[in-house]
N, C-alpha and C. Protein backbone atom coordinates (compact mmCIF):
# COMPACT_ATOMS: atom_id res chain seq x y z
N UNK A 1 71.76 19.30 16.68
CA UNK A 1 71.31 20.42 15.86
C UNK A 1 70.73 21.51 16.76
N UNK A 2 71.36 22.60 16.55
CA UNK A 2 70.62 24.00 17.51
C UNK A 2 68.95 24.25 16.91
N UNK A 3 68.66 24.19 18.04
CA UNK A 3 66.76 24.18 17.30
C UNK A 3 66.55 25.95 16.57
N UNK A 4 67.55 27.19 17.60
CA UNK A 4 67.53 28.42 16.31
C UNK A 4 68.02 28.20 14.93
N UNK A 5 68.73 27.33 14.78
CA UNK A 5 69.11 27.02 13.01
C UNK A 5 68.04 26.49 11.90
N UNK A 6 66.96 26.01 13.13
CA UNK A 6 65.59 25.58 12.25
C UNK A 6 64.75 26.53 12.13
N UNK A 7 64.35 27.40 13.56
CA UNK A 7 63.55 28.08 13.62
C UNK A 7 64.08 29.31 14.97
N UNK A 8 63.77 30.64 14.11
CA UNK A 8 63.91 31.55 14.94
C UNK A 8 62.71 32.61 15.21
N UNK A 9 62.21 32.42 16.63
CA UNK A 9 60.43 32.79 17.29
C UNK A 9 60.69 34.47 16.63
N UNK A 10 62.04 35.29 17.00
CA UNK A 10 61.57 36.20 16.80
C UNK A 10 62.86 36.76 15.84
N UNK A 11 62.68 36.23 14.96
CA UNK A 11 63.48 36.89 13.14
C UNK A 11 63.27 37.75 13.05
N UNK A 12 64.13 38.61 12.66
CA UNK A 12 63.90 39.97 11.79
C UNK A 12 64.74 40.48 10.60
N UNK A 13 65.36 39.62 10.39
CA UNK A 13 65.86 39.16 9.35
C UNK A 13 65.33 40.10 8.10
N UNK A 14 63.93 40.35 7.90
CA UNK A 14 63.48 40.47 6.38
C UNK A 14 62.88 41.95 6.96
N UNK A 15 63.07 43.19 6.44
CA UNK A 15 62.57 44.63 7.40
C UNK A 15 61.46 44.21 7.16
N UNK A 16 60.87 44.21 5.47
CA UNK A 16 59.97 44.27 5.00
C UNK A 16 58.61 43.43 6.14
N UNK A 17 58.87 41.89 6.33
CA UNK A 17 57.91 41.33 6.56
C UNK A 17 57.93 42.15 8.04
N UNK A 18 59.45 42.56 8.96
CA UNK A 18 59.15 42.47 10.10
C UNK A 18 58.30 44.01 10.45
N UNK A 19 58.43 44.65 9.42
CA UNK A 19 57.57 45.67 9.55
C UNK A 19 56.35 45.55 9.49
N UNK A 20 56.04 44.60 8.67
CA UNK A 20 54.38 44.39 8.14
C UNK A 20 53.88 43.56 9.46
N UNK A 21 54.80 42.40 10.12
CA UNK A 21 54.39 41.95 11.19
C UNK A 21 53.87 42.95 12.18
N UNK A 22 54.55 44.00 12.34
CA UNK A 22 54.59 44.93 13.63
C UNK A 22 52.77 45.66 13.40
N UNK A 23 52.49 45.86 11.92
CA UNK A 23 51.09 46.91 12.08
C UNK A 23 50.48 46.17 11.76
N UNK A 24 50.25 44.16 11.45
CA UNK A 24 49.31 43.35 11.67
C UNK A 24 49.25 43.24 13.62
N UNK A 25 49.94 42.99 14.16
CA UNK A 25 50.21 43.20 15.61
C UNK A 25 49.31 44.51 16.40
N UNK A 26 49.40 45.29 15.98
CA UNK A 26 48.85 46.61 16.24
C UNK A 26 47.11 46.75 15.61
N UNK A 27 47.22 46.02 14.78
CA UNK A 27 45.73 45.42 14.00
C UNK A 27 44.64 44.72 14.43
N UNK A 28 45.55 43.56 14.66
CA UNK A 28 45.00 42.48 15.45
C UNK A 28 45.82 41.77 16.75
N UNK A 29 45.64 42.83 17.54
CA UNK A 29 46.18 41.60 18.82
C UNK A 29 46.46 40.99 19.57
N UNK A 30 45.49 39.96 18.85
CA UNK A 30 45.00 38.88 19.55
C UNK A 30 45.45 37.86 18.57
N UNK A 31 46.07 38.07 17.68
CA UNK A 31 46.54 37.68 17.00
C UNK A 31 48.25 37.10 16.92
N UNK A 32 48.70 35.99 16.56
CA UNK A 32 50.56 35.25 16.36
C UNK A 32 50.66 36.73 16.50
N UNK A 33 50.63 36.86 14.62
CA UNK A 33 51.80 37.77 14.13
C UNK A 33 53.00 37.74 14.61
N UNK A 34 53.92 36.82 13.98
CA UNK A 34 55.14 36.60 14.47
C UNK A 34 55.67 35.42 13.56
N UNK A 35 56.90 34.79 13.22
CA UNK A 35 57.33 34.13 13.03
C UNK A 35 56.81 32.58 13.01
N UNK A 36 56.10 31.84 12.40
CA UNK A 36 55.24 30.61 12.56
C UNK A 36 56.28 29.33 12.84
N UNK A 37 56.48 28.71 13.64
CA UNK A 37 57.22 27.54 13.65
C UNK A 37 56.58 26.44 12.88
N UNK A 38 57.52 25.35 12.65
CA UNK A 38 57.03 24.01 12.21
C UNK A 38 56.45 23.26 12.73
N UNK A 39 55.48 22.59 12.63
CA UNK A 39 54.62 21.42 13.42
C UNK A 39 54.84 20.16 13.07
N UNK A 40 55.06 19.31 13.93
CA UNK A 40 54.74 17.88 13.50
C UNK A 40 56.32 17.40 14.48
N UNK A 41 56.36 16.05 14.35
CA UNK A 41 57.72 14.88 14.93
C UNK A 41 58.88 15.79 14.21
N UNK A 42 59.96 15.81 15.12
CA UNK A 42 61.25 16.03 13.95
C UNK A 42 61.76 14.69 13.58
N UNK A 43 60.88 13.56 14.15
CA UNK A 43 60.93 12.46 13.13
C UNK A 43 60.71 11.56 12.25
N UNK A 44 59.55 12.13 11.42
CA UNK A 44 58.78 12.30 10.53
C UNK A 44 58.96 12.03 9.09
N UNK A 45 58.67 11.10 8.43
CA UNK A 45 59.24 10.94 7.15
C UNK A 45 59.29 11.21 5.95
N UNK A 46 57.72 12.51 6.56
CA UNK A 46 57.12 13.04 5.36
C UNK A 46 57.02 14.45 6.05
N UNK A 47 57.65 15.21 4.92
CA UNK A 47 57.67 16.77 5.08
C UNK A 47 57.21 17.42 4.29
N UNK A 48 56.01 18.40 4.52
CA UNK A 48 55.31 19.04 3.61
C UNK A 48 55.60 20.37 3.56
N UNK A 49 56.03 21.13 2.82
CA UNK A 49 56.64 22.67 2.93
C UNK A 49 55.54 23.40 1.86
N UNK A 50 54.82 24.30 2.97
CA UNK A 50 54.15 25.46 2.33
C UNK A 50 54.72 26.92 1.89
N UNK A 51 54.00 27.90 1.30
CA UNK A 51 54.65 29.16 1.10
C UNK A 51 54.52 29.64 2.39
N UNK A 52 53.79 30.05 3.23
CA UNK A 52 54.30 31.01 4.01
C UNK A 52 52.82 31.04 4.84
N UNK A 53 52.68 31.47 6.02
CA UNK A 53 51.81 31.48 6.79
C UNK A 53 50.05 32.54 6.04
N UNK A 54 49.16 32.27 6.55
CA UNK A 54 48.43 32.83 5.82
C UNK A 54 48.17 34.12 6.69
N UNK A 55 46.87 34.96 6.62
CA UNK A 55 47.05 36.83 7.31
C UNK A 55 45.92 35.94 8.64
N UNK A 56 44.41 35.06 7.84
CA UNK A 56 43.85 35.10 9.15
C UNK A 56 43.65 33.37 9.56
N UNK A 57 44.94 32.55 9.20
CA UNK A 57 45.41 31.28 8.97
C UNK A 57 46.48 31.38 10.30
N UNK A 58 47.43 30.46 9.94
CA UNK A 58 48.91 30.35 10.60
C UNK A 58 49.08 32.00 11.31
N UNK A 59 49.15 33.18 10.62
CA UNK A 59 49.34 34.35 11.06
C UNK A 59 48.89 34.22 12.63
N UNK A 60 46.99 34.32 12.83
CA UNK A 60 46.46 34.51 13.63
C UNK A 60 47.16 33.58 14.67
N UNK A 61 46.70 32.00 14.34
CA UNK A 61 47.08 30.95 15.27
C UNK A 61 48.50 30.54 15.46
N UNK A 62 49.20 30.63 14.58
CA UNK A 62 50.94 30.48 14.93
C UNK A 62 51.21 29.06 14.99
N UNK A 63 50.22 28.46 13.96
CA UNK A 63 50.15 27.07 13.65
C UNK A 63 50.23 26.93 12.11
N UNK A 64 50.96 25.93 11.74
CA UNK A 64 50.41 26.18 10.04
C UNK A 64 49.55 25.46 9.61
N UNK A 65 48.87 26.04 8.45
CA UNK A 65 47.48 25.73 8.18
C UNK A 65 46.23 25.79 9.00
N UNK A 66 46.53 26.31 9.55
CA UNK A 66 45.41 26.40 11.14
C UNK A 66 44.69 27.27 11.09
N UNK A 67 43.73 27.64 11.25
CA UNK A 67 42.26 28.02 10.83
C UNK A 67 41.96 29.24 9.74
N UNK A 68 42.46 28.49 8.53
CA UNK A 68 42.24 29.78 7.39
C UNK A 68 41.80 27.90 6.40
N UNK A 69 41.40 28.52 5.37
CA UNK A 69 40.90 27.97 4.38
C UNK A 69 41.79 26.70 3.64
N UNK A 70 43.20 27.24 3.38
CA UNK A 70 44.01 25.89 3.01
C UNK A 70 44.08 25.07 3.71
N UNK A 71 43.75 25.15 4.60
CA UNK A 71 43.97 24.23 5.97
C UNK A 71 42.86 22.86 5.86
N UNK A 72 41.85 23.32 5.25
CA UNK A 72 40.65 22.23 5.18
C UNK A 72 40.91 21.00 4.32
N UNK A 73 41.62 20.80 3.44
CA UNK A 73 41.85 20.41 2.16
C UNK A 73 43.03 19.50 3.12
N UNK A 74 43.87 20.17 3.62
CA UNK A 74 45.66 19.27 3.76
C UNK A 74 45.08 18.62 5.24
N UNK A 75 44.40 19.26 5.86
CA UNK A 75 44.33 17.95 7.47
C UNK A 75 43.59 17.36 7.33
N UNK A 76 42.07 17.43 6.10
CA UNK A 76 41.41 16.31 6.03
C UNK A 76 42.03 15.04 5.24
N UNK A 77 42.65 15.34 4.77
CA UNK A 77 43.69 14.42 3.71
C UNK A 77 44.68 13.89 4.76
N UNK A 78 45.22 14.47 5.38
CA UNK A 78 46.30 14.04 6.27
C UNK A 78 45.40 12.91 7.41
N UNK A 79 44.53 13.42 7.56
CA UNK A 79 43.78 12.75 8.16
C UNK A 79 43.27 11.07 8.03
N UNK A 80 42.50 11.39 6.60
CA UNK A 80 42.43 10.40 5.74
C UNK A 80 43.50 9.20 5.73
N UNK A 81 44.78 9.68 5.62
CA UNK A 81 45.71 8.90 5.32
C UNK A 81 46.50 8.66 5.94
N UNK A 82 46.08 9.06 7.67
CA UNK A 82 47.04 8.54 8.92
C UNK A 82 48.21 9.61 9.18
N UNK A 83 48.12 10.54 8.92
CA UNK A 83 49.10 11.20 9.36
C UNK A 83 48.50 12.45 10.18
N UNK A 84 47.43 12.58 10.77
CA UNK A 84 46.78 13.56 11.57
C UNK A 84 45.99 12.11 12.50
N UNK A 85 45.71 12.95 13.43
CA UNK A 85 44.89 12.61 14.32
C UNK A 85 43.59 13.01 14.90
N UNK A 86 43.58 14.22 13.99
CA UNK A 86 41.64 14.61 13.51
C UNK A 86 41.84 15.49 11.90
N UNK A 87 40.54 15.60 11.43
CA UNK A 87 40.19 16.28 10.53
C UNK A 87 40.44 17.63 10.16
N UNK A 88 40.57 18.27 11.25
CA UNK A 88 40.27 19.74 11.55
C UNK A 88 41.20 20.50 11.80
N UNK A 89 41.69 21.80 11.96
CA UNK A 89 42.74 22.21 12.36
C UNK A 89 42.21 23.92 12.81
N UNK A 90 42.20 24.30 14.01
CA UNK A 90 41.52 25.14 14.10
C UNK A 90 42.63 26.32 15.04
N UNK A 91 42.93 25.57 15.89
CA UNK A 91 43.75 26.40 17.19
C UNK A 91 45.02 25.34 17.65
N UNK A 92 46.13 26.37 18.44
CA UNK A 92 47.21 25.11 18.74
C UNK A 92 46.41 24.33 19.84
N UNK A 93 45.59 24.72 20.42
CA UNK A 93 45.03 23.91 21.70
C UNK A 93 44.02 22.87 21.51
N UNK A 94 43.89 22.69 19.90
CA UNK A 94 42.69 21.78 19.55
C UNK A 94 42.38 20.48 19.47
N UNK A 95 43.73 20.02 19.88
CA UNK A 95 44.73 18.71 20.10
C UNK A 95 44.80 17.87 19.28
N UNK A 96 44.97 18.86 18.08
CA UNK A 96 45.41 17.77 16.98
C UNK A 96 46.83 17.78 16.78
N UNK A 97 47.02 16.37 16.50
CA UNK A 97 48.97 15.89 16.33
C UNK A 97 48.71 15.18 15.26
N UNK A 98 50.31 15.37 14.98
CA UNK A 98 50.58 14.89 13.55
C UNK A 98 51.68 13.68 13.64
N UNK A 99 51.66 12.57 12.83
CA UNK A 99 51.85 11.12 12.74
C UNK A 99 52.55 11.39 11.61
N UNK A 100 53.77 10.91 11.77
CA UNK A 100 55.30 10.59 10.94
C UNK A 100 54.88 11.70 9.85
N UNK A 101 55.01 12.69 10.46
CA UNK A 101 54.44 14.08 9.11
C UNK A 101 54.63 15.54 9.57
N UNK A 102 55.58 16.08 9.23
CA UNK A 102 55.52 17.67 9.78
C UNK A 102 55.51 19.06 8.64
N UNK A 103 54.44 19.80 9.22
CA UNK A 103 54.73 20.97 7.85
C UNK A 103 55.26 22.36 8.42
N UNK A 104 56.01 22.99 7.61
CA UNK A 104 56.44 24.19 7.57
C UNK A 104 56.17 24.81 6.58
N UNK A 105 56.64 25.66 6.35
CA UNK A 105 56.86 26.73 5.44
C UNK A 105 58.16 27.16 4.63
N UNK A 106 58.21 28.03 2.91
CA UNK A 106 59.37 28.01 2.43
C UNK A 106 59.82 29.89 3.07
N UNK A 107 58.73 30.61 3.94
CA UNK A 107 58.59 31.27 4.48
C UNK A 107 58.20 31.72 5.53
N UNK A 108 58.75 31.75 6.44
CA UNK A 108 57.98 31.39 8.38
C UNK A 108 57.00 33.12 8.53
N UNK A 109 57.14 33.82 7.98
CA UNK A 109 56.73 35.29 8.48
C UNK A 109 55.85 35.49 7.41
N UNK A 110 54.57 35.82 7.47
CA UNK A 110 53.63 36.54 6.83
C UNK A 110 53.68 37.92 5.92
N UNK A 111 53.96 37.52 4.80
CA UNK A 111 54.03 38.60 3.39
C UNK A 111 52.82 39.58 3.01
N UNK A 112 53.02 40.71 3.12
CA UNK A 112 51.61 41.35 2.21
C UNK A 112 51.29 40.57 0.97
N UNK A 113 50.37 40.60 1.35
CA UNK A 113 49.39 40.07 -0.47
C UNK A 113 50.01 38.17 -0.37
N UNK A 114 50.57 38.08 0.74
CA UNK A 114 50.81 36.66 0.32
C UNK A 114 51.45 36.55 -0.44
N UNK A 115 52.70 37.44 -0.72
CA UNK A 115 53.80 37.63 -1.79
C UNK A 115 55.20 37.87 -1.41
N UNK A 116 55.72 37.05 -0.78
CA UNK A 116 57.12 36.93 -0.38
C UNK A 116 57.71 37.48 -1.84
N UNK A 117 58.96 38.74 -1.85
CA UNK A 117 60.10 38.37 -2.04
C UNK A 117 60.95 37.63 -2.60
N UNK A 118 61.51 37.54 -4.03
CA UNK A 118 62.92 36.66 -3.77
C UNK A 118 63.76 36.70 -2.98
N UNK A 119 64.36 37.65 -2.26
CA UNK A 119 65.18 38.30 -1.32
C UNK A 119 64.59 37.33 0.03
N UNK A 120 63.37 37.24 0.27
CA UNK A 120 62.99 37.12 1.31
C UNK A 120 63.03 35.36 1.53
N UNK A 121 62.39 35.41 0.45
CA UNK A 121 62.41 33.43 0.38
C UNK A 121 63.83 33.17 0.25
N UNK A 122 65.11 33.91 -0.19
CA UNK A 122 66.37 33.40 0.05
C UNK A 122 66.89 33.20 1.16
N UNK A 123 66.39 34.80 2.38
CA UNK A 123 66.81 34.89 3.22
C UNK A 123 66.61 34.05 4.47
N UNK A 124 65.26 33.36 4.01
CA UNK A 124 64.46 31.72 4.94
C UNK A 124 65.08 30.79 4.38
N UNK A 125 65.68 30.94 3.68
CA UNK A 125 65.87 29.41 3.27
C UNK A 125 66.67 28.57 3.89
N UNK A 126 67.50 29.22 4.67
CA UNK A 126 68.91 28.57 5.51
C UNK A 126 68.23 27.93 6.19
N UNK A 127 67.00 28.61 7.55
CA UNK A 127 66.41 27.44 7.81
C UNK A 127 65.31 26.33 7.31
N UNK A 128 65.08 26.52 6.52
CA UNK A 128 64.52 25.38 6.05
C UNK A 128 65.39 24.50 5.62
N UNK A 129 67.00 24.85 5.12
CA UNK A 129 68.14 23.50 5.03
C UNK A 129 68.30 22.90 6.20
N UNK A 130 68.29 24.02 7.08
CA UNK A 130 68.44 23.06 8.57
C UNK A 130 67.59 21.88 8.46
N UNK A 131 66.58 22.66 8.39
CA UNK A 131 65.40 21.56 9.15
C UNK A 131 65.27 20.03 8.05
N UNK A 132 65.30 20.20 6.89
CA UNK A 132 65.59 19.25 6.06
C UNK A 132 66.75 18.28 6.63
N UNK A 133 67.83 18.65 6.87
CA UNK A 133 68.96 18.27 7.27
C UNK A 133 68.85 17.43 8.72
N UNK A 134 67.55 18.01 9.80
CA UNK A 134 67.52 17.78 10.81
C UNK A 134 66.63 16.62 10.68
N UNK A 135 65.66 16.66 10.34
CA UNK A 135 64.66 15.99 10.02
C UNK A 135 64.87 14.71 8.99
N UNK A 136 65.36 14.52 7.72
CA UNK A 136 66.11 13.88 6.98
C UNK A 136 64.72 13.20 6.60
N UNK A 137 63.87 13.40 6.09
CA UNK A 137 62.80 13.14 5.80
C UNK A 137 62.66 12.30 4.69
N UNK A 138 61.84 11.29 4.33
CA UNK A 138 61.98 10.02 3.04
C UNK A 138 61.12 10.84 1.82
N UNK A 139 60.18 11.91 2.09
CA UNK A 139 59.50 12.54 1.17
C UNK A 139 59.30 13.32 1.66
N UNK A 140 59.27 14.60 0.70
CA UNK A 140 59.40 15.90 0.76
C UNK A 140 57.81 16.26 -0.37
N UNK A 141 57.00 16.84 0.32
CA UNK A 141 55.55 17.46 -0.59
C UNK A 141 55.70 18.79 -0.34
N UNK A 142 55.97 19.84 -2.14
CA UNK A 142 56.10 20.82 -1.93
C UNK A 142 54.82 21.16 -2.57
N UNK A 143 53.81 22.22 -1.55
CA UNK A 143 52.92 22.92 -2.05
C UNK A 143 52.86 23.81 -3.18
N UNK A 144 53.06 23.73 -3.78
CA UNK A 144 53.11 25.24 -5.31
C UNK A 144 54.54 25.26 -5.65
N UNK A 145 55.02 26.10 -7.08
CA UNK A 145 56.15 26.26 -6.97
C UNK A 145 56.84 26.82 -6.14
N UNK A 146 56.58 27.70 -5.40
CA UNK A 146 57.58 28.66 -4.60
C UNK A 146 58.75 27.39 -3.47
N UNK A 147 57.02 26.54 -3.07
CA UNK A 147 58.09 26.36 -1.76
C UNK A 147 58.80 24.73 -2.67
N UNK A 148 58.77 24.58 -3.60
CA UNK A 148 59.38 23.92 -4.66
C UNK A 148 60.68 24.01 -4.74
N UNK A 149 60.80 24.97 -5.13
CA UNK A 149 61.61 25.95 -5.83
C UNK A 149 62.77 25.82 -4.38
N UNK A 150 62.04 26.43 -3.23
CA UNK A 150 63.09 26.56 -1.83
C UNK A 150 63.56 25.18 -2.20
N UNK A 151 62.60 24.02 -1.72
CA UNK A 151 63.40 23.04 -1.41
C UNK A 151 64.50 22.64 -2.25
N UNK A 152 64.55 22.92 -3.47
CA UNK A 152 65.38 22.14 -4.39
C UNK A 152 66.95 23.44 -3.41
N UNK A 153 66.38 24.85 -3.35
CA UNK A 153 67.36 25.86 -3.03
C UNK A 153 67.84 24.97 -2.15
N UNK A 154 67.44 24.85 -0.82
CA UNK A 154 68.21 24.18 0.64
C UNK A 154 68.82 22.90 0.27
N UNK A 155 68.69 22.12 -0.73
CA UNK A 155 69.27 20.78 -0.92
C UNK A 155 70.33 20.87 -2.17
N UNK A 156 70.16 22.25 -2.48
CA UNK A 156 71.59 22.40 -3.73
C UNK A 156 71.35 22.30 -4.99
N UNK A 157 70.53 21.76 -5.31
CA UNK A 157 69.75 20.85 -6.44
C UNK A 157 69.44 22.22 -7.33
N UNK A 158 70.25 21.67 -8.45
CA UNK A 158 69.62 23.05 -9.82
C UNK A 158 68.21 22.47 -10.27
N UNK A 159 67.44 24.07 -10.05
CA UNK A 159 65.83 23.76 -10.14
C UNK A 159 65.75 23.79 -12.10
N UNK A 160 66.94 23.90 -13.02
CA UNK A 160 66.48 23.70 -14.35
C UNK A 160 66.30 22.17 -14.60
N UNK A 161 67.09 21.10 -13.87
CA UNK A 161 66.78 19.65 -13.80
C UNK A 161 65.62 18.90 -13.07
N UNK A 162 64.87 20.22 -12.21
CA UNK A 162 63.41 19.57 -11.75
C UNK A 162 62.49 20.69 -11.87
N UNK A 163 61.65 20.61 -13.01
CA UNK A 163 60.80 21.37 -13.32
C UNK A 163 59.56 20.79 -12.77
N UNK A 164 58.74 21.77 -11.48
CA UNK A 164 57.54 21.77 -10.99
C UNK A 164 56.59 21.72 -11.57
N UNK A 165 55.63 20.88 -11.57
CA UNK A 165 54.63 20.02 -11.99
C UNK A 165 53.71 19.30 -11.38
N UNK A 166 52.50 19.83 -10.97
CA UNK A 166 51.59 19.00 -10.11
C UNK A 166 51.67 17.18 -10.19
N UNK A 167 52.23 16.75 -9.32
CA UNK A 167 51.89 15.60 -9.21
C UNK A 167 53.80 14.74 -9.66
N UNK A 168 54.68 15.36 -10.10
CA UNK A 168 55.69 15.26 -10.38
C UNK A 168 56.46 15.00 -9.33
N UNK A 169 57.81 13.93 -9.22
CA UNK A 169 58.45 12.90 -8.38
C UNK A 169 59.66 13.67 -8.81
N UNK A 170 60.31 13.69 -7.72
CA UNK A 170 61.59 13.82 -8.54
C UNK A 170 62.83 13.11 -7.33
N UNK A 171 63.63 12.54 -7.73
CA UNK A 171 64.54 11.84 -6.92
C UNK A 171 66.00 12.81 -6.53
N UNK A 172 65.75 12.98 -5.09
CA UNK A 172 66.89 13.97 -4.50
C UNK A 172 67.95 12.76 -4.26
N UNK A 173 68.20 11.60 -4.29
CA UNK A 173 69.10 10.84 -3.58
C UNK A 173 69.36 10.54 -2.32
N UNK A 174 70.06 9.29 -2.44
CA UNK A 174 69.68 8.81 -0.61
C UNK A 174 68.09 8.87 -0.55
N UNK A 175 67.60 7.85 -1.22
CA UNK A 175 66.27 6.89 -1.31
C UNK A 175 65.47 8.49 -0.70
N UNK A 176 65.60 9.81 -1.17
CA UNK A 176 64.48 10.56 -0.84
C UNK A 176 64.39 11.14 -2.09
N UNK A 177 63.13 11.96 -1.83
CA UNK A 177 62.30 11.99 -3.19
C UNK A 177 61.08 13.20 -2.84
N UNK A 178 61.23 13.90 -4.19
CA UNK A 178 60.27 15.42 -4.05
C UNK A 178 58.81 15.37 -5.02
N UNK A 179 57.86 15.76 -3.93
CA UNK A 179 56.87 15.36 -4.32
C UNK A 179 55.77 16.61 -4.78
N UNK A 180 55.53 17.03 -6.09
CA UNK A 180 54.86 18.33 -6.26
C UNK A 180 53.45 18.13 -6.05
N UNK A 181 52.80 19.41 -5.42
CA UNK A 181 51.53 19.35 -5.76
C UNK A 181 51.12 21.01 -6.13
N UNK A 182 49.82 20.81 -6.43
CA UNK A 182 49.50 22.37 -6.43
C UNK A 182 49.41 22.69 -5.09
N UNK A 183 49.14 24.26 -4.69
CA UNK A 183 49.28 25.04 -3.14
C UNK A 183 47.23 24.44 -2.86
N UNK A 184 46.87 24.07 -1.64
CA UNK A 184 45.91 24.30 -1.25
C UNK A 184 44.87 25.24 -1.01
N UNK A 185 45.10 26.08 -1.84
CA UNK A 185 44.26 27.30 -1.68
C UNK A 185 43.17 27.58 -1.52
N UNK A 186 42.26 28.75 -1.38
CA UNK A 186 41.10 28.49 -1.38
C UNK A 186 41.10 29.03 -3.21
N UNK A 187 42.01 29.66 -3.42
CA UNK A 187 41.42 30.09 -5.03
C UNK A 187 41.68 28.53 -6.38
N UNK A 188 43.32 27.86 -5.54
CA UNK A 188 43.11 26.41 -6.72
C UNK A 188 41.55 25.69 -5.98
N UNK A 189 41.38 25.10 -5.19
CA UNK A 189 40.62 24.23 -4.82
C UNK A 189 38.79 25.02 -5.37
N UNK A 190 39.07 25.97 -4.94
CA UNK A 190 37.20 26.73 -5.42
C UNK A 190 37.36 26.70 -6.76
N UNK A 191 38.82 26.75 -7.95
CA UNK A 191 38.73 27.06 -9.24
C UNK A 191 38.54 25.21 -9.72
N UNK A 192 38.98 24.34 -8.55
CA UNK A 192 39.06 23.07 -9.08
C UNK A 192 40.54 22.67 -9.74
N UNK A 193 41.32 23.89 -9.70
CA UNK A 193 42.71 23.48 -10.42
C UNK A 193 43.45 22.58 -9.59
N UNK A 194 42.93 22.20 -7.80
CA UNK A 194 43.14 20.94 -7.36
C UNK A 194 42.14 20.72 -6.67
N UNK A 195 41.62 19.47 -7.35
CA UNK A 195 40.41 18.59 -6.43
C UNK A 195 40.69 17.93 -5.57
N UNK A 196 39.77 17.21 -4.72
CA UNK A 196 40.25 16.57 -3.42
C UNK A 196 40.96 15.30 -3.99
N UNK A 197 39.97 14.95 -5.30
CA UNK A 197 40.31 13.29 -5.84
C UNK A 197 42.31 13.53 -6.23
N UNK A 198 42.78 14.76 -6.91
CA UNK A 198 43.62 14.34 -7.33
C UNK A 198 44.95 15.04 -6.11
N UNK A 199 44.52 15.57 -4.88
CA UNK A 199 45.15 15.35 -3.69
C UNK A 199 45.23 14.01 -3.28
N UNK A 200 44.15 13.63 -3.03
CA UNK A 200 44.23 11.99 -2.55
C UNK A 200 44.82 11.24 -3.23
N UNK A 201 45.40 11.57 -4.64
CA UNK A 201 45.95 10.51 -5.38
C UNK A 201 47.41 10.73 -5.11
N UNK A 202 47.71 11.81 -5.04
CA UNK A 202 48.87 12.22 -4.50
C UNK A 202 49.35 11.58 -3.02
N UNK A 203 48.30 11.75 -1.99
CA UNK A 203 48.56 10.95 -0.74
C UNK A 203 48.79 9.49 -0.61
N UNK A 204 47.97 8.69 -1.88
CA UNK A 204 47.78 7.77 -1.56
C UNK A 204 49.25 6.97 -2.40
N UNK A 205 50.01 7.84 -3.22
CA UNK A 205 51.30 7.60 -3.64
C UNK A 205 52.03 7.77 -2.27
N UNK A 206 52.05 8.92 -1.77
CA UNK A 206 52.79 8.75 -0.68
C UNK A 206 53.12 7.81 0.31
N UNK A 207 51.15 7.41 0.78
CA UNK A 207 51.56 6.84 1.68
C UNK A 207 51.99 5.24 1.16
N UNK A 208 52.39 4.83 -0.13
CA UNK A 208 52.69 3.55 -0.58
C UNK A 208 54.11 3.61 -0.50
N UNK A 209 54.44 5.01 -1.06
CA UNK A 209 56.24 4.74 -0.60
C UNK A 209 56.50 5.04 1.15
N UNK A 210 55.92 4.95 1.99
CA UNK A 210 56.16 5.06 3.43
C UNK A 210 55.69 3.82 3.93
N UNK A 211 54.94 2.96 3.42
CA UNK A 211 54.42 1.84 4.09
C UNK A 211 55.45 0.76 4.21
């Protein structure tokens, strides 16, 4: 597998984002701003696909989930449940690795307002089939609908036969299987529309079908 079919450092693909990249760049920088790659094993059995990098998250660090607010919620959990190797997620140099578990995005480039596009989430989506394809992962955890929605896009799958639903299974075939949750946010998690208890219940399904 060509590793640009998974991930390309410098896309420009979308004007929109690559414009918005260019005067976050000019903003901040000291800052990614750029195209966020995937983290974790490409042999990994559990793949977690987020929406899209955050402005002072993944953006800054060029890590996902890495030092913005959603980030607290998914590596302490990952943590919890063996698939991190610390709590925390702060910088790429902070030496945390990830255990049979890698996350991306259903969007590698940073959106104003945190609002990808249909256009735009179509135009990512090729690689994220790659990487599905590359990776061949036993469970798939999609953060919110959007990056839901991609995955069912990259695997072919008509999204009117899997309607997104926190906490909802759905069987892609060939013993893999899509796993919803709500997005980690700081606005679900501060509103409580996902608590830690009913993340962990979610993990702790997971990690029973991986054991």
């Amino acid at each position: 597998m060509n590793v640009s079919s998974i991930f390309d450092p410098v896309c420009t693909r979308c004007p929109r984002l690559a414009e918005h990249l260019q005067s976050v760049r000019h903003d901040y920088p000291a800052y990614h701003a750029a195209p966020v790659a995937p983290f974790g094993p490409m042999d990994a059995r559990l793949l977690i696909v987020g929406l899209a990098p955050g402005m002072h998250g993944a953006n800054a660090t060029g890590r996902p989930f890495t030092g913005d607010y959603a980030g607290i919620l998914l590596y302490q959990t990952l943590h919890d449940f063996g698939f991190a190797t610390q709590p925390l997620a702060t910088s790429q140099d902070d030496g945390l690795a990830l255990v049979d578990c890698r996350i991306t995005n259903a969007v590698k480039c940073l959106p104003p307002q945190n609002k990808p596009t249909p256009l735009e989430i179509r135009s990512c989506n090729d690689y994220l089939a790659a990487e599905i394809a590359a990776v061949s992962p036993q469970v798939i955890l999609a953060l919110g609908r959007i990056a839901h929605d991609a995955v069912l896009r990259a695997l072919g799958r008509p999204a009117a036969a899997h309607r997104f639903a926190h906490g909802a299974e759905h069987d892609l075939g060939g013993e893999r299987v899509l796993v919803d949750s709500y997005h980690c946010s700081r606005y679900n998690t501060q509103t409580r529309r996902l608590t830690p208890e009913m993340f962990e219940a979610l993990f702790r399904e997971i990690r029973a079908r991986l054991s």
